[in-house]
N, C-alpha and C. Protein backbone atom coordinates (compact mmCIF):
# COMPACT_ATOMS: atom_id res chain seq x y z
N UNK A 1 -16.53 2.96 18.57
CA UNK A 1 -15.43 3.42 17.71
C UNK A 1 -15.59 2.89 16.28
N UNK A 2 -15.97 1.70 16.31
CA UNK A 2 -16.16 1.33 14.62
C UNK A 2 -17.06 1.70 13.95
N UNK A 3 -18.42 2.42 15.06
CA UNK A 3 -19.55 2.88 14.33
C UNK A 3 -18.71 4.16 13.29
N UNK A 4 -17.89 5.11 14.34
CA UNK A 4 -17.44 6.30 13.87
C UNK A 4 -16.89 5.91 12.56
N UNK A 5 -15.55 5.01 12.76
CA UNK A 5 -15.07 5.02 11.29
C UNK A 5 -16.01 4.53 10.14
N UNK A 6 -16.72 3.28 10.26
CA UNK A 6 -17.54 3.22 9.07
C UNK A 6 -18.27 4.38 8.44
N UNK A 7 -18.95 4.95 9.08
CA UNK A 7 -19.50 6.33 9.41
C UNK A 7 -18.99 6.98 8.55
N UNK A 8 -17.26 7.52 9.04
CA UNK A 8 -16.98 8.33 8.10
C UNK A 8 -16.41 8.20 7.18
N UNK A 9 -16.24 6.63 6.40
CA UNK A 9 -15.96 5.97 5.65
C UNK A 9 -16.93 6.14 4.14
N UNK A 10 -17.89 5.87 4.70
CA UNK A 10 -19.24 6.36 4.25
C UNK A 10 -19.82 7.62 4.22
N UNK A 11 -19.52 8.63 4.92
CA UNK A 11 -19.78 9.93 4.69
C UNK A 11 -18.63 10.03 3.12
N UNK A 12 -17.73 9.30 3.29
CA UNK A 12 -16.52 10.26 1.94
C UNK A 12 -16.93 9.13 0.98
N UNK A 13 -17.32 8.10 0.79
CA UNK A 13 -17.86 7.88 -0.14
C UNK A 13 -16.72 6.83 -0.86
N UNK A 14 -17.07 6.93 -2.03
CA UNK A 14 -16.14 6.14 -2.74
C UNK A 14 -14.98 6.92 -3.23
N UNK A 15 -15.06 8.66 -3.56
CA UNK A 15 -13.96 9.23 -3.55
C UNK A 15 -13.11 9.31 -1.97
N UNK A 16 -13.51 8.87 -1.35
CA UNK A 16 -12.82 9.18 0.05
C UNK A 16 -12.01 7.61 0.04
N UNK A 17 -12.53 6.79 -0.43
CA UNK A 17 -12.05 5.28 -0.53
C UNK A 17 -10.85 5.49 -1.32
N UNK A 18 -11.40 6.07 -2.61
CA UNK A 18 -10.04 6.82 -3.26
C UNK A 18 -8.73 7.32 -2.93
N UNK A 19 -9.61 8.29 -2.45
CA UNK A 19 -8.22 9.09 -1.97
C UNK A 19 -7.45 8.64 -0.64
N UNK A 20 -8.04 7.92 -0.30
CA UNK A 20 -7.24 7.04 1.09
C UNK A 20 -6.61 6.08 0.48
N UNK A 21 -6.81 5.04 -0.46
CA UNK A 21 -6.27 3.91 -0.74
C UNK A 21 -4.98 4.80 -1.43
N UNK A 22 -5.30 5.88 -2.56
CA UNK A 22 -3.83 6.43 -2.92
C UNK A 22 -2.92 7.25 -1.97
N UNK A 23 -3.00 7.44 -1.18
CA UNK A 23 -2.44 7.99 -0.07
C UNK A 23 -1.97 7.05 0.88
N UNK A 24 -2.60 5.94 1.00
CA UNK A 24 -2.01 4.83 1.59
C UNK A 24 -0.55 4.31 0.56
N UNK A 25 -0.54 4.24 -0.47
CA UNK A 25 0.39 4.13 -1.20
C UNK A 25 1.66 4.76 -1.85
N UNK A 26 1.33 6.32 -1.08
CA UNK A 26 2.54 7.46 -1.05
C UNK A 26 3.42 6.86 0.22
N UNK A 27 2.19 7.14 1.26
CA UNK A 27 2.64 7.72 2.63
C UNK A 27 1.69 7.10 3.34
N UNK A 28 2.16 5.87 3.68
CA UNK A 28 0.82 4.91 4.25
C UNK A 28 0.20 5.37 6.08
N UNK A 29 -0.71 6.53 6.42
CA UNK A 29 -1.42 6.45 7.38
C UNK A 29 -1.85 5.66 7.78
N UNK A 30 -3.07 4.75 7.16
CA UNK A 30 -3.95 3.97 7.13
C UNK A 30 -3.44 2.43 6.40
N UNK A 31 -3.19 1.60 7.17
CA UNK A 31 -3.10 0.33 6.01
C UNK A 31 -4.19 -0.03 5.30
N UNK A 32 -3.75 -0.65 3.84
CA UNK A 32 -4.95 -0.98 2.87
C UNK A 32 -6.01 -1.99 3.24
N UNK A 33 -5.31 -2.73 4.17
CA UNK A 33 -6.31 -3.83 5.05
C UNK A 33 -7.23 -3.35 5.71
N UNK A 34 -6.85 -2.45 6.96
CA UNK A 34 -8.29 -1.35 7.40
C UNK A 34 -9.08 -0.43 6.19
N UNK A 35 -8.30 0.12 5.14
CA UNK A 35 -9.14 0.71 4.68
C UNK A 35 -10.46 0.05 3.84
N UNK A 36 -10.09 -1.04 3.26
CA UNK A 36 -10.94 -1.86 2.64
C UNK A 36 -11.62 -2.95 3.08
N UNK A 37 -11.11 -3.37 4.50
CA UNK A 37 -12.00 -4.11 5.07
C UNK A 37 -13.18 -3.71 5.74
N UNK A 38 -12.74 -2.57 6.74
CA UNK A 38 -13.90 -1.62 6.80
C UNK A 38 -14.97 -1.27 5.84
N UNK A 39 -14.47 -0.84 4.46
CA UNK A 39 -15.41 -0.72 3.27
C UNK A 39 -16.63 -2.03 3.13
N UNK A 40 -15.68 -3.63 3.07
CA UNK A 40 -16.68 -4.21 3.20
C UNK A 40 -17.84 -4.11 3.88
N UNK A 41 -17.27 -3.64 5.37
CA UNK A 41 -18.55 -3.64 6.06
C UNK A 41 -19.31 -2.76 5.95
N UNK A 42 -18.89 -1.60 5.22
CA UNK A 42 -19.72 -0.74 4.79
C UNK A 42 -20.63 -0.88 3.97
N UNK A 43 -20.38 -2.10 2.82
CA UNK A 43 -21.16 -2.84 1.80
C UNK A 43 -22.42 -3.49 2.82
N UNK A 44 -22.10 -4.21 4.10
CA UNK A 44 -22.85 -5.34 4.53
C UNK A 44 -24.05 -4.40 5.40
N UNK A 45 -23.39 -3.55 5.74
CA UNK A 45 -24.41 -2.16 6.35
C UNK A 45 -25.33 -1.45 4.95
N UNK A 46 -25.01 -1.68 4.06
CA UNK A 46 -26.00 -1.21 3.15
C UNK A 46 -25.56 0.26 2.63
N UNK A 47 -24.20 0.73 3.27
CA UNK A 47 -23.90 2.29 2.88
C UNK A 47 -22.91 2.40 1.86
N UNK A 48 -22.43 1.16 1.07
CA UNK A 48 -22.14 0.96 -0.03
C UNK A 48 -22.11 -0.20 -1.06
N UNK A 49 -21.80 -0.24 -2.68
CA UNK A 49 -21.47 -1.31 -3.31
C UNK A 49 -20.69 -1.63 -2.99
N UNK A 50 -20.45 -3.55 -3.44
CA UNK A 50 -19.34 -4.08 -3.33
C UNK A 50 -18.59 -3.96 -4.75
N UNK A 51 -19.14 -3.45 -5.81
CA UNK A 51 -17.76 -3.39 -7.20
C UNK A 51 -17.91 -2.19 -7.08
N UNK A 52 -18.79 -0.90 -6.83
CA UNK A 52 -17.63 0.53 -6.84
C UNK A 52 -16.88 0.46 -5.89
N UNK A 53 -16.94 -0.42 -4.63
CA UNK A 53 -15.75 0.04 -3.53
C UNK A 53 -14.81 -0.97 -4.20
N UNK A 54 -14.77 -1.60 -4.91
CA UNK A 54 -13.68 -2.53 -5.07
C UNK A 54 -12.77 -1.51 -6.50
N UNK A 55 -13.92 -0.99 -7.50
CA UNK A 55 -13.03 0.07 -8.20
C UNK A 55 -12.59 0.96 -7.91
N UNK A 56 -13.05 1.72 -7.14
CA UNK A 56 -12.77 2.88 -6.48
C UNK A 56 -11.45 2.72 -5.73
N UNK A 57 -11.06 1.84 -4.96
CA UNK A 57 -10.25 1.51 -3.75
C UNK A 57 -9.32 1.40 -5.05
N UNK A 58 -8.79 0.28 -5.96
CA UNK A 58 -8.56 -0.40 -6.52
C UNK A 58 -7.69 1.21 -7.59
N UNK A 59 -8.75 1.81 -8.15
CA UNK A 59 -8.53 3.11 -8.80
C UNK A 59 -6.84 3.69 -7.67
N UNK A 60 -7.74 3.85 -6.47
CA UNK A 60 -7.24 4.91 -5.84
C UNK A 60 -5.88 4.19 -5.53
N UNK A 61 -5.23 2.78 -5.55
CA UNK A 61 -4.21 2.08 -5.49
C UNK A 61 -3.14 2.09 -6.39
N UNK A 62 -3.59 2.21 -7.77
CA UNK A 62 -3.28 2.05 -9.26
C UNK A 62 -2.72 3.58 -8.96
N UNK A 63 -3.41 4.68 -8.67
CA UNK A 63 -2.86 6.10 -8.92
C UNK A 63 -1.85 6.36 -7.53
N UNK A 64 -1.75 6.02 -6.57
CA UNK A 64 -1.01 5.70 -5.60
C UNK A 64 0.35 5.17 -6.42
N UNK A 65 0.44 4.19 -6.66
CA UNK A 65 1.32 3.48 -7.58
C UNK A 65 2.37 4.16 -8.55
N UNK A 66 1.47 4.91 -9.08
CA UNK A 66 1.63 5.49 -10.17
C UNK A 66 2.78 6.53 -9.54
N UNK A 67 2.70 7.07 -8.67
CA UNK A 67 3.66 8.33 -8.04
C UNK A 67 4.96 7.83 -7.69
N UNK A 68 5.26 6.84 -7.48
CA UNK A 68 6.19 6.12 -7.33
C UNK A 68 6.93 5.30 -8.58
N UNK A 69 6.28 4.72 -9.10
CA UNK A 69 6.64 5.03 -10.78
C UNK A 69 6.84 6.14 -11.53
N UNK A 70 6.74 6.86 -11.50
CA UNK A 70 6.81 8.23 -11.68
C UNK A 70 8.48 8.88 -11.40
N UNK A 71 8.15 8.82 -10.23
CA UNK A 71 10.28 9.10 -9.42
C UNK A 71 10.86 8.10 -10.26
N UNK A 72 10.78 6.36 -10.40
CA UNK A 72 11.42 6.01 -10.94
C UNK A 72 11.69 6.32 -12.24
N UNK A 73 11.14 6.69 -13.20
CA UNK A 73 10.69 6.81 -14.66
C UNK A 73 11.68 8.01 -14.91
N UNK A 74 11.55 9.15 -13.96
CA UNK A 74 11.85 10.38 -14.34
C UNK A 74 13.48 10.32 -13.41
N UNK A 75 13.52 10.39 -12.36
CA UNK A 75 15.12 10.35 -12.10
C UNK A 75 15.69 9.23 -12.54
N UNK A 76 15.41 7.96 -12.96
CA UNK A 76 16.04 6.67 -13.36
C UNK A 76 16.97 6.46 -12.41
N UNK A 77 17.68 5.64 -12.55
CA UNK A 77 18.64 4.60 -11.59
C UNK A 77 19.76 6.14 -11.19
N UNK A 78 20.69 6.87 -12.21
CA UNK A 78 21.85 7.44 -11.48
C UNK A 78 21.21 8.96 -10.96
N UNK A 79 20.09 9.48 -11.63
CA UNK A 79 19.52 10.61 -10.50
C UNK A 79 18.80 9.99 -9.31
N UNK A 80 18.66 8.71 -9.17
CA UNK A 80 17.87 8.51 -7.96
C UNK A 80 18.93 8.32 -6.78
N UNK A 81 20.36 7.86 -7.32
CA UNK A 81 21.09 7.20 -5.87
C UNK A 81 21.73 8.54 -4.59
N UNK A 82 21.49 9.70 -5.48
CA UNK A 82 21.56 10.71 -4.47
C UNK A 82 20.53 11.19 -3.20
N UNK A 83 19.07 10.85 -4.09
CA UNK A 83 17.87 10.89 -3.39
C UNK A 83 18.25 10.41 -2.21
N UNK A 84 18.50 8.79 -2.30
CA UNK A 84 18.81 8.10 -1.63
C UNK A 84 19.44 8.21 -0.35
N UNK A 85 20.90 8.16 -0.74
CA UNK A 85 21.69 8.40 0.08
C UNK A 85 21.34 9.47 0.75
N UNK A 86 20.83 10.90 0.31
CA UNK A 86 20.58 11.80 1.45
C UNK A 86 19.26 11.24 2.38
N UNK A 87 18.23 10.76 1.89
CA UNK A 87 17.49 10.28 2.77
C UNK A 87 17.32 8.99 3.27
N UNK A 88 18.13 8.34 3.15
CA UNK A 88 18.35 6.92 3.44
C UNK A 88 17.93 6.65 5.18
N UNK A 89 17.83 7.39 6.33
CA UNK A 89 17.34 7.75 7.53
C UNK A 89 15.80 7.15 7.24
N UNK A 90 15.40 8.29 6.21
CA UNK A 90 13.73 8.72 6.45
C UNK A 90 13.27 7.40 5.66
N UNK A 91 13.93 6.91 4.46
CA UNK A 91 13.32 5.92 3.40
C UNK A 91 13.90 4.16 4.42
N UNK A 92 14.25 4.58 5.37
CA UNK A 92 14.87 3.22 6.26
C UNK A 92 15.46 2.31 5.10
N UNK A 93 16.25 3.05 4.20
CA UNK A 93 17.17 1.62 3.31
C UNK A 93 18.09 2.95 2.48
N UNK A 94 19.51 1.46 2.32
CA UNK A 94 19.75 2.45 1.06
C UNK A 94 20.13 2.20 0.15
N UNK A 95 21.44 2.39 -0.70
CA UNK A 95 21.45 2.07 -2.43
C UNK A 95 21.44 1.17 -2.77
N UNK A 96 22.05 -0.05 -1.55
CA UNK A 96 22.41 -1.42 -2.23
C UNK A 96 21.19 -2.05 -2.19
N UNK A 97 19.90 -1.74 -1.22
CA UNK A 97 18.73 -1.86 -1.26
C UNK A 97 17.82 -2.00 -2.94
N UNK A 98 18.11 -0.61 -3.04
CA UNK A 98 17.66 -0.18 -4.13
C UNK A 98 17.89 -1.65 -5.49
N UNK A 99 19.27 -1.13 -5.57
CA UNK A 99 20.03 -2.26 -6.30
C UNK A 99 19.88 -3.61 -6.30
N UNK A 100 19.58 -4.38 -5.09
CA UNK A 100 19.18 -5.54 -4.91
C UNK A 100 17.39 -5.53 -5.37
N UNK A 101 16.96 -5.00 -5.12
CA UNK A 101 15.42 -4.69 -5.76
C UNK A 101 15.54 -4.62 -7.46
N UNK A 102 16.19 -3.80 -7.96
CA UNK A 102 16.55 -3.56 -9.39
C UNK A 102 16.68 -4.81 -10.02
N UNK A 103 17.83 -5.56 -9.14
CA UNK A 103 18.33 -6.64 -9.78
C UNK A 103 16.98 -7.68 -10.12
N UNK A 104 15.82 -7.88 -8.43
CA UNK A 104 15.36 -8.91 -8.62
C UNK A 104 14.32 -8.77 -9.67
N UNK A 105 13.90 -7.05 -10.33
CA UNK A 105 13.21 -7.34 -10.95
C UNK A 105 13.58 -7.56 -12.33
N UNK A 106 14.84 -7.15 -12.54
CA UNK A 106 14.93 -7.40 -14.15
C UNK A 106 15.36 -8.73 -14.08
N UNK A 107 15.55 -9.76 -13.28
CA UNK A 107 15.74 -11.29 -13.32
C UNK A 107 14.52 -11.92 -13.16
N UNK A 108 13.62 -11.66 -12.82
CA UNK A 108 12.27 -12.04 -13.14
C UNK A 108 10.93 -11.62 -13.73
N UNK A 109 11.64 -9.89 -14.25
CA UNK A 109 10.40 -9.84 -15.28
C UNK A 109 9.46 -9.14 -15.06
N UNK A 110 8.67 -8.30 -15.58
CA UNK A 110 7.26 -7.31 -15.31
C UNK A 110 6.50 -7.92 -14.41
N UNK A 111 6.36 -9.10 -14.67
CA UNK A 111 5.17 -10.19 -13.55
C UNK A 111 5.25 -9.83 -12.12
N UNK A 112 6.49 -9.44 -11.77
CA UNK A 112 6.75 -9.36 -10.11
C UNK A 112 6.01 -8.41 -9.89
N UNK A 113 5.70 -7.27 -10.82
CA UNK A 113 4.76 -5.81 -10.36
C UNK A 113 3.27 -6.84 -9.97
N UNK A 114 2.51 -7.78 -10.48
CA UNK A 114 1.59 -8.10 -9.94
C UNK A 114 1.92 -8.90 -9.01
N UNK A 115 2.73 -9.82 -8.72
CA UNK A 115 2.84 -10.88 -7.60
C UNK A 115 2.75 -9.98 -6.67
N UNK A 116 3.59 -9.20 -6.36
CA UNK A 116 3.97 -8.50 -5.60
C UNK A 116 2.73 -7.25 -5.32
N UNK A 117 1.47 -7.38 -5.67
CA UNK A 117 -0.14 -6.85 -5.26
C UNK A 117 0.42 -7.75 -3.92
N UNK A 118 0.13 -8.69 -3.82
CA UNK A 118 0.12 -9.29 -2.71
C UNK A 118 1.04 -9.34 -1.12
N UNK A 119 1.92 -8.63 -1.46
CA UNK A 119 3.06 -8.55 -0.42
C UNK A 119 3.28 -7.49 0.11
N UNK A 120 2.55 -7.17 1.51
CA UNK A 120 2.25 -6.21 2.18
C UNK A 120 3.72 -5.25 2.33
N UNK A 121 5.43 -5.35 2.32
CA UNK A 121 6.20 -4.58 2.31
C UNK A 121 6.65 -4.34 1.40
N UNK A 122 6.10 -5.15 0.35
CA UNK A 122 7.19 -4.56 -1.70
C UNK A 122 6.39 -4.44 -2.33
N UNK A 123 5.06 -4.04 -2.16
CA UNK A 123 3.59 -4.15 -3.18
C UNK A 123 3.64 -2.31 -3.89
N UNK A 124 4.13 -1.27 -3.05
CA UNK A 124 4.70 -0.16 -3.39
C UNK A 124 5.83 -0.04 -3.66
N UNK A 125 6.75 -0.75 -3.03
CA UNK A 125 8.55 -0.48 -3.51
C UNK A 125 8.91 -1.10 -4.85
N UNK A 126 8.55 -1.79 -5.13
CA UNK A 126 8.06 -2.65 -6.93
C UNK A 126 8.06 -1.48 -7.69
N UNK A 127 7.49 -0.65 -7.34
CA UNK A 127 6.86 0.35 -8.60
C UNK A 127 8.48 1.13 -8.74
N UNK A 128 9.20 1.64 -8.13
CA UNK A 128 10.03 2.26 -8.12
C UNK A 128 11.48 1.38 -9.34
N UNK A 129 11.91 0.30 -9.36
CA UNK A 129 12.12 -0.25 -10.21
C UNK A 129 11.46 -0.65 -12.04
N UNK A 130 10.29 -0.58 -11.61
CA UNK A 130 9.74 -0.45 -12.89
C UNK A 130 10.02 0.76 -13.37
N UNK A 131 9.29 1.69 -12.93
CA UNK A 131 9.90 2.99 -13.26
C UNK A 131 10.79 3.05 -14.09
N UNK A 132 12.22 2.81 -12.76
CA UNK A 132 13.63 3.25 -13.65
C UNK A 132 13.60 2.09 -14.81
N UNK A 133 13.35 1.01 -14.72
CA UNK A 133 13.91 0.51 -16.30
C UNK A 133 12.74 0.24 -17.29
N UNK A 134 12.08 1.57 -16.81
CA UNK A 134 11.35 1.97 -17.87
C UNK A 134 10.15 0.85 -18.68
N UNK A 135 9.49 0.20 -17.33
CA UNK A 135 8.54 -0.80 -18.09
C UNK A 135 7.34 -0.14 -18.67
N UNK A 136 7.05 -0.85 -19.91
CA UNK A 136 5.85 0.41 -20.19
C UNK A 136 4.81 0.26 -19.63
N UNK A 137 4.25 1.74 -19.63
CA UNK A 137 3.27 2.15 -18.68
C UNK A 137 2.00 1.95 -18.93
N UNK A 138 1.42 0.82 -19.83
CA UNK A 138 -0.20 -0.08 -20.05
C UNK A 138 0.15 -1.01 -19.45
N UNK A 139 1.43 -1.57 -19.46
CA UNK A 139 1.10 -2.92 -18.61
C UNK A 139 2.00 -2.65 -17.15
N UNK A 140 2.66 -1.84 -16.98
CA UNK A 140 2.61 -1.24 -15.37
C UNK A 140 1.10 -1.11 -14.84
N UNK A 141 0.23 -0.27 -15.32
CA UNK A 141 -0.92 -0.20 -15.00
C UNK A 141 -1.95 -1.25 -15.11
N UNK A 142 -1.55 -2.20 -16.42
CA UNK A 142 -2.39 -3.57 -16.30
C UNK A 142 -2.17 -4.12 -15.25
N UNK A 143 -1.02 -4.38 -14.63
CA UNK A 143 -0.25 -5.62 -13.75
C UNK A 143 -0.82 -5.13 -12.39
N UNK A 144 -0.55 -3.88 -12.00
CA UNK A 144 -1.03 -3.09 -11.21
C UNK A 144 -2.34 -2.95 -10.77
N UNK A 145 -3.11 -3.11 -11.69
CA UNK A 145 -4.95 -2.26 -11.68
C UNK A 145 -5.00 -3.70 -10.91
N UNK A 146 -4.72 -5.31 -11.87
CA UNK A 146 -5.53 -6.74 -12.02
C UNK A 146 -5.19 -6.42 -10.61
N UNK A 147 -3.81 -7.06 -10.09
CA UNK A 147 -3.29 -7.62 -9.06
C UNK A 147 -4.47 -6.55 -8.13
N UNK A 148 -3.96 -5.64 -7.86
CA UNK A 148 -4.77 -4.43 -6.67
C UNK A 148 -6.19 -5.84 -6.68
N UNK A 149 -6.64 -5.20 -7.83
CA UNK A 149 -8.52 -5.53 -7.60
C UNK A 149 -8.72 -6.68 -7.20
N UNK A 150 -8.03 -7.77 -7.27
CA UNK A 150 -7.79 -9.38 -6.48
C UNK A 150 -7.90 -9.40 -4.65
N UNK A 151 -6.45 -8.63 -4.91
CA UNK A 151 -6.00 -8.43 -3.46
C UNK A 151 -7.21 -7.51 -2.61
N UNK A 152 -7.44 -6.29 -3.61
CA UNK A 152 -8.88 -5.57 -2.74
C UNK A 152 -10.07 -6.73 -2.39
N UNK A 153 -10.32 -6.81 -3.54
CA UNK A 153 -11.52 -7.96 -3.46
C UNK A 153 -11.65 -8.82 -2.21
N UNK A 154 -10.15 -9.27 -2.23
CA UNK A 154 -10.26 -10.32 -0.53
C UNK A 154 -10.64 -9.25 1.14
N UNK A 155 -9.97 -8.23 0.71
CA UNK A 155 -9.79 -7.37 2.11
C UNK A 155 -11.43 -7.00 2.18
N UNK A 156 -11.72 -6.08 0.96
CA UNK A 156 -13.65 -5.97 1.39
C UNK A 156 -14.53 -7.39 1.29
N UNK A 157 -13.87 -8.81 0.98
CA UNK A 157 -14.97 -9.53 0.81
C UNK A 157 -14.63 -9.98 2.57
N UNK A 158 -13.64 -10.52 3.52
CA UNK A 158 -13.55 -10.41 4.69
C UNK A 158 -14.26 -9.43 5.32
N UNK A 159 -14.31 -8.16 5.00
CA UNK A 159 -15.02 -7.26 5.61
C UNK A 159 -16.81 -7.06 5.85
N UNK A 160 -16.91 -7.57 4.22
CA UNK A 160 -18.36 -7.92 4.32
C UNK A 160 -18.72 -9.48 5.14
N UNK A 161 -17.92 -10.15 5.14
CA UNK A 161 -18.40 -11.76 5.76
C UNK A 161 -18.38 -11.19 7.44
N UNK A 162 -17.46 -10.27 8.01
CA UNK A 162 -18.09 -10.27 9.54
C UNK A 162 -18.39 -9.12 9.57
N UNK A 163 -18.87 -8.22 8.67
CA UNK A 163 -19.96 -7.44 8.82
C UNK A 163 -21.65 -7.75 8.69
N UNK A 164 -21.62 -9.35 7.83
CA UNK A 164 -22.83 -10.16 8.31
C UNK A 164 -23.02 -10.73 9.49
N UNK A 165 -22.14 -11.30 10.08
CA UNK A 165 -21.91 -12.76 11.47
C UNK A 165 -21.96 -12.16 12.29
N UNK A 166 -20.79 -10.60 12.46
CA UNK A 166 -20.96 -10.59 13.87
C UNK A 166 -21.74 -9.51 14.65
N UNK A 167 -22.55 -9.32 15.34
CA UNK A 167 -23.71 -8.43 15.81
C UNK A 167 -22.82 -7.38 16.56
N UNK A 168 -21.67 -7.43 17.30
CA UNK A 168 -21.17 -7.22 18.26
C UNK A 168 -19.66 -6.49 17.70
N UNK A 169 -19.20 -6.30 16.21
CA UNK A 169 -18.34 -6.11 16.28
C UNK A 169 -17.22 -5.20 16.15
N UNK A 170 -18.53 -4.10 17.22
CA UNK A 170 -17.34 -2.92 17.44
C UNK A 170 -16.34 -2.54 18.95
N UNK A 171 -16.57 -3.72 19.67
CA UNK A 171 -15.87 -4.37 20.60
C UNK A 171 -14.35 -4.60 19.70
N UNK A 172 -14.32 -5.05 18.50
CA UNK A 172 -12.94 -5.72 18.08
C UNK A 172 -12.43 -4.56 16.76
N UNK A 173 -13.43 -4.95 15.57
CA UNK A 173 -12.87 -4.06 14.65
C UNK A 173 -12.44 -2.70 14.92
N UNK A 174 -12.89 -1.69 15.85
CA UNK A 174 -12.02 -0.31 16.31
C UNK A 174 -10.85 -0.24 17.20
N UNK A 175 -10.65 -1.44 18.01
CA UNK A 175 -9.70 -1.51 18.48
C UNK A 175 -8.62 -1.85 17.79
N UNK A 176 -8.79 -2.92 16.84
CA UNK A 176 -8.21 -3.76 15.86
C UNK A 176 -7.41 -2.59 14.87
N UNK A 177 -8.52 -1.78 14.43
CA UNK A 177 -7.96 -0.87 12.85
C UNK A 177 -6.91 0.16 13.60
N UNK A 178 -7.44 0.72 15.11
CA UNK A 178 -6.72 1.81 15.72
C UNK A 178 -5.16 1.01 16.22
N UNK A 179 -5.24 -0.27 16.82
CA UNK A 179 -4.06 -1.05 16.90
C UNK A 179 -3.21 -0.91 16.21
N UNK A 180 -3.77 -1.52 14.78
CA UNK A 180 -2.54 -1.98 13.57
C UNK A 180 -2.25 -0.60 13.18
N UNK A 181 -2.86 0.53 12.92
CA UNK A 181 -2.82 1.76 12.52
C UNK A 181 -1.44 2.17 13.21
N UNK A 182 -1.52 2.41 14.73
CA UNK A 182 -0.49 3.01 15.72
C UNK A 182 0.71 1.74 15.25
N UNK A 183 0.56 0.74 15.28
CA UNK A 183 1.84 -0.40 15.30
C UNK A 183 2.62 0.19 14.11
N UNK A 184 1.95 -0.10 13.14
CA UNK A 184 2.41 0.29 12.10
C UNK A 184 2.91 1.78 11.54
N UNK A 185 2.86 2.64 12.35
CA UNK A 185 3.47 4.11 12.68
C UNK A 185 4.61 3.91 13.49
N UNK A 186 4.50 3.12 14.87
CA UNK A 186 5.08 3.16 15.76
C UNK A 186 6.43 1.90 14.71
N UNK A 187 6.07 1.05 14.35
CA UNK A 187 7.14 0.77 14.03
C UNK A 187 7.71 1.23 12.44
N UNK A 188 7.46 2.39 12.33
CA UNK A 188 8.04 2.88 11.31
C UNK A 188 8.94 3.89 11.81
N UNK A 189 8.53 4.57 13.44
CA UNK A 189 9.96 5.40 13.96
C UNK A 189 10.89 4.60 14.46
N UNK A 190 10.03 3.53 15.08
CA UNK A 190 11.48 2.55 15.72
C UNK A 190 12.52 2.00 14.47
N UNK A 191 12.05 1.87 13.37
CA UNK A 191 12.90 1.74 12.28
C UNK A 191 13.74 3.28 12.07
N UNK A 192 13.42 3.93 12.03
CA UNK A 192 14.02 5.21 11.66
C UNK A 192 14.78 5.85 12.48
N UNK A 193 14.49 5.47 13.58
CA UNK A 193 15.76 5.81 15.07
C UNK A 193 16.75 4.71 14.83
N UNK A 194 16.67 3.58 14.99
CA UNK A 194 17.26 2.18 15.04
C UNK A 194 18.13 1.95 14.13
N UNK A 195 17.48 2.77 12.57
CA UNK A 195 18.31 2.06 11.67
C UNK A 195 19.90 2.86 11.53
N UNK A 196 20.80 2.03 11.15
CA UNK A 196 21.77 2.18 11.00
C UNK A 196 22.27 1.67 9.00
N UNK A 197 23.43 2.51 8.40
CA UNK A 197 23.57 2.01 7.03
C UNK A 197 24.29 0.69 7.03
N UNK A 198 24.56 -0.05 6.28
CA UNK A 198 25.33 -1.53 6.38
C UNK A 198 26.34 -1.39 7.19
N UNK A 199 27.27 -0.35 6.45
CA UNK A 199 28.72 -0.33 7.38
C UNK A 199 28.71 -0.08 8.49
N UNK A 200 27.55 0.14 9.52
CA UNK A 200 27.97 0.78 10.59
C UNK A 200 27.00 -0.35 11.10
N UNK A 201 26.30 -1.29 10.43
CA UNK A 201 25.94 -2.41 11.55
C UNK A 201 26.78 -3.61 11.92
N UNK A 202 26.48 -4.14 13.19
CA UNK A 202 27.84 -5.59 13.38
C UNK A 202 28.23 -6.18 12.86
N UNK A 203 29.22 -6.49 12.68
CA UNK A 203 29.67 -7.38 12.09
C UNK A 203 30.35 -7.00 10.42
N UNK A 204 29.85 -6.05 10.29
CA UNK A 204 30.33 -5.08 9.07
C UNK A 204 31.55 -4.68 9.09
């Protein structure tokens, strides 16, 4: 199984790295951890670089990003809270969500768009606040591009270190990427059946 995905990891190339890493960042299929760790090993197999997959991925993150900045930018804070509220089911949160996000970023500042490269559940929801209060868009994309290419850097440089060591490791990595893949689907309906809006959870 891991032969396959590297495989076709490497058949799409570095635009396929692309267009998966930004698509991971709309509408995440694939987490960015499989997609770029795999890449490493695609480096350690010899069927790619390690700095175009790190730009490429990195590219395809930044323009991911960007779509979501985008909604914010263009509906701003009072066309967005309708979005919201009607889909508040499908987006598993809702306005006061929003709002509490808003708040934390204008109390700490553009910087959180890069800290927040690093934090596997607000590393996309970040962008949506910038957006609405309108941070400008060179250093949305600075904060954005650096942080990504850090955070990439670690996921393909793991990928390349046991794509050297281990002889054996499509016993783990296909089970592993197909695991977290399904978990991470699967618990995105159990959120979406489950969830309920504030007022209607206990204690409310």
């Amino acid at each position: 199984m891991t032969e396959f995905i590297i495989d076709w990891i490497a058949w799409g190339g570095y635009i396929g790295i692309f267009l998966l890493m930004a698509l991971e960042n709309v509408v995440p299929p694939v987490p960015s951890e499989v997609i770029m760790g795999l890449g490493g090993i695609a480096v350690a197999r010899g069927d790619m670089a390690m700095i175009p997959l790190i730009l490429w991925g990195t590219a395809g993150t930044t323009v991911g990003n960007m779509f979501w900045y985008e909604i914010g930018r263009r509906m701003g804070v009072v066309r967005f809270k309708p979005f919201v509220d009607r889909h508040q089911r499908w987006l598993t949160m809702e306005w006061e969500d929003v709002e509490r996000l808003n708040r934390f970023f204008h109390r700490h500042g553009h910087w959180v768009v890069f800290v927040f490269r690093f934090l596997p559940s607000f590393r996309t929801l970040i962008s949506l606040p910038a957006g609405m209060a309108k941070m400008p868009l060179w250093k949305f994309l600075l904060f954005t591009f650096v942080g990504s290419a850090i955070w990439n850097t670690v996921l393909a440089g793991a990928g390349l270190f046991l794509g050297r060591r281990f002889e054996e490791l499509d016993r783990y990595v296909g089970p592993v990427a197909i695991g977290l893949t399904v978990l991470i689907i699967a618990g995105y309906l159990y959120r979406v059946i489950t969830w309920k809006p504030s007022g209607e959870r206990p204690g409310n």
